[in-house]
Protein backbone atom coordinates (compact mmCIF):
# COMPACT_ATOMS: atom_id res chain seq x y z
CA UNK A 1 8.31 -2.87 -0.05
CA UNK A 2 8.80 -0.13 -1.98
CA UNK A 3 10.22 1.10 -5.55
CA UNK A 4 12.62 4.29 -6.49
CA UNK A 5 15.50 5.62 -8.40
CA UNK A 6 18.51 5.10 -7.71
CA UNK A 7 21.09 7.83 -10.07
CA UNK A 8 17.75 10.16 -10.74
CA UNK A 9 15.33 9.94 -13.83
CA UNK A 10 13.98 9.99 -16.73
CA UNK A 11 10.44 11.94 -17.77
CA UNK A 12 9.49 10.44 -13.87
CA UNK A 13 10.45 6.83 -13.99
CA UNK A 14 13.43 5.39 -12.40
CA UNK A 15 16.53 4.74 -14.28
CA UNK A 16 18.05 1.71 -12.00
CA UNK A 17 15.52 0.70 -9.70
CA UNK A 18 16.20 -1.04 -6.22
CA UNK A 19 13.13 -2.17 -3.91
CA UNK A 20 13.27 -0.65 -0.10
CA UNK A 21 11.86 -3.43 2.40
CA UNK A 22 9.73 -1.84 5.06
CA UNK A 23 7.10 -2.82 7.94
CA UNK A 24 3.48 -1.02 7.96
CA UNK A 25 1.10 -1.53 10.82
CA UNK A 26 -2.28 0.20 9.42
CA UNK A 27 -6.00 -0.32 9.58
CA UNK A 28 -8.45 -0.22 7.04
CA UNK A 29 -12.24 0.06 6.49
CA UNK A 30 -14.11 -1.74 4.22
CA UNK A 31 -17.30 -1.57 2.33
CA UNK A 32 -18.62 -4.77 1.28
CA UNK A 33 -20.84 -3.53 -2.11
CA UNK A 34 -21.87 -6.66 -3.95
CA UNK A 35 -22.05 -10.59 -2.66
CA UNK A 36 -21.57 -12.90 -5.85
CA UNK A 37 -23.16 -16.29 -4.48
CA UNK A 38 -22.00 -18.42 -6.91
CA UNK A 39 -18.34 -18.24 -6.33
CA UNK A 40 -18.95 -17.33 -3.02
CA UNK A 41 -16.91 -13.79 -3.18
CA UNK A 42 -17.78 -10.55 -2.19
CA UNK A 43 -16.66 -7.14 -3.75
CA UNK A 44 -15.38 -4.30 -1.64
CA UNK A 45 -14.43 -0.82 -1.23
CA UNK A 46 -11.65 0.24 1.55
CA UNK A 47 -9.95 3.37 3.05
CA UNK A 48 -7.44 4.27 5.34
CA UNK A 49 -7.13 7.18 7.23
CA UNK A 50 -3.66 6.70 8.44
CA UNK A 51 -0.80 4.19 8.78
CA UNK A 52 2.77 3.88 10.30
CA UNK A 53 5.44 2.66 7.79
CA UNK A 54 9.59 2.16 8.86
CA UNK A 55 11.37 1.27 5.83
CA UNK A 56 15.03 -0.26 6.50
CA UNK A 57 16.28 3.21 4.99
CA UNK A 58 15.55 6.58 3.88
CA UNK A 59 13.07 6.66 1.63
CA UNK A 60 13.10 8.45 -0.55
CA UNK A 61 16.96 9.07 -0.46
CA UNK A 62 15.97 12.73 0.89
CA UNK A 63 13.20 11.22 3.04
CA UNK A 64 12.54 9.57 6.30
CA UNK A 65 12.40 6.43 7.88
CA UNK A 66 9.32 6.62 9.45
CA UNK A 67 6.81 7.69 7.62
CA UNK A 68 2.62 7.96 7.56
CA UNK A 69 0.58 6.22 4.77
CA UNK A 70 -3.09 6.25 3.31
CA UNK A 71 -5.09 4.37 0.78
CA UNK A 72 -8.16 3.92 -1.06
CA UNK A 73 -8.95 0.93 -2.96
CA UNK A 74 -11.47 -1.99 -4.88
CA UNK A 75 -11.04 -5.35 -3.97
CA UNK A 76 -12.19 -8.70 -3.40
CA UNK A 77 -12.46 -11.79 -1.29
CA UNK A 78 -12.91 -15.25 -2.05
CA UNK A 79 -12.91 -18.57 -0.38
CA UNK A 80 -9.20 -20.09 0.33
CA UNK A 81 -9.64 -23.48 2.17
CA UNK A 82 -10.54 -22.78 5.59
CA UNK A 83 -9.48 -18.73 4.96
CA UNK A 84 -10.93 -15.49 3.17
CA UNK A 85 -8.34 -14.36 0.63
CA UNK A 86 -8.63 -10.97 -0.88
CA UNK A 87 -7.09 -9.26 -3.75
CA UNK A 88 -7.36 -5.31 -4.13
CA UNK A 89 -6.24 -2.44 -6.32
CA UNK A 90 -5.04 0.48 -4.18
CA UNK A 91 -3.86 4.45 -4.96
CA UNK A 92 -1.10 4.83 -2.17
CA UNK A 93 0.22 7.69 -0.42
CA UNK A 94 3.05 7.95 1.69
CA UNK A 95 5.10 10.60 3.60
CA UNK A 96 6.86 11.71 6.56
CA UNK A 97 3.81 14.18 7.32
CA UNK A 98 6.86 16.94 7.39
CA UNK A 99 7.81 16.13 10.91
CA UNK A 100 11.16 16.98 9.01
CA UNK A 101 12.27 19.87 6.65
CA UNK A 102 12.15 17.95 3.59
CA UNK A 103 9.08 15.75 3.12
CA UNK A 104 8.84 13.78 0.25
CA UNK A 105 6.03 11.80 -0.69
CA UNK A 106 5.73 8.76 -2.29
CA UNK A 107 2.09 8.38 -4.50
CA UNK A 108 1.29 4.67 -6.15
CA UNK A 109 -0.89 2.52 -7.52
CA UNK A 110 -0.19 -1.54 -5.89
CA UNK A 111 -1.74 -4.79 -6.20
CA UNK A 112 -2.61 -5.89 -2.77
CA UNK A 113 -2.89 -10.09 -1.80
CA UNK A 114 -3.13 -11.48 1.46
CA UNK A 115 -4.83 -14.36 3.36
CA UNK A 116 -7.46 -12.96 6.41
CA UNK A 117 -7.18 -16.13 9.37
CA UNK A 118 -10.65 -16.48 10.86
């Protein structure tokens, strides 16, 4: 999902805001940096090089819906039941890769939590 204005701006943050569902099919790397026995968790780096993202719309309102994606982030994962869950702080980018004239991009910081099946 995704955030923007909707009637423009002020000093860069929206004025009404509306969220823009969306589907992304990515991969990511990760680099497992410290193990932390006692809670059974491990701490992580990960990068993207590249993802596909369709939003139900144009997004931004003078973008595209299809558009490419990449991220960096620090995370962890921990123990859930019979699952690894993970948590991780990400700096996103997304565009259409100007595969149109206009080609706005879309640059974020996001929480990221999910549940990894074994």
């Amino acid at each position: 999902m995704a955030f923007d204005d909707n009637g423009g701006s002020n000093n860069g943050r929206p004025i009404n805001a509306r969220i823009t569902p969306g589907f992304e099919l990515n991969w990511s790397i990760r680099l497992y940096v410290l193990h932390i026995p006692k809670i059974n968790s491990r701490i992580f780096l990960e990068g993207l090089g590249m993802s596909l993202i369709v939003y139900t719309r144009e997004y931004p309102d003078t973008g595209s819906y299809v558009n490419i994606g990449s991220h960096v982030g620090l995370g962890m994962e921990y123990p859930i039941n019979n699952y690894k869950g993970y948590t991780s702080l990400r700096l996103f980018h997304s565009s259409n890769g100007k595969s149109y004239e206009n080609n706005p991009a879309l640059n974020a910081v996001g929480i990221i939590m999910g549940i990894q099946f074994k």
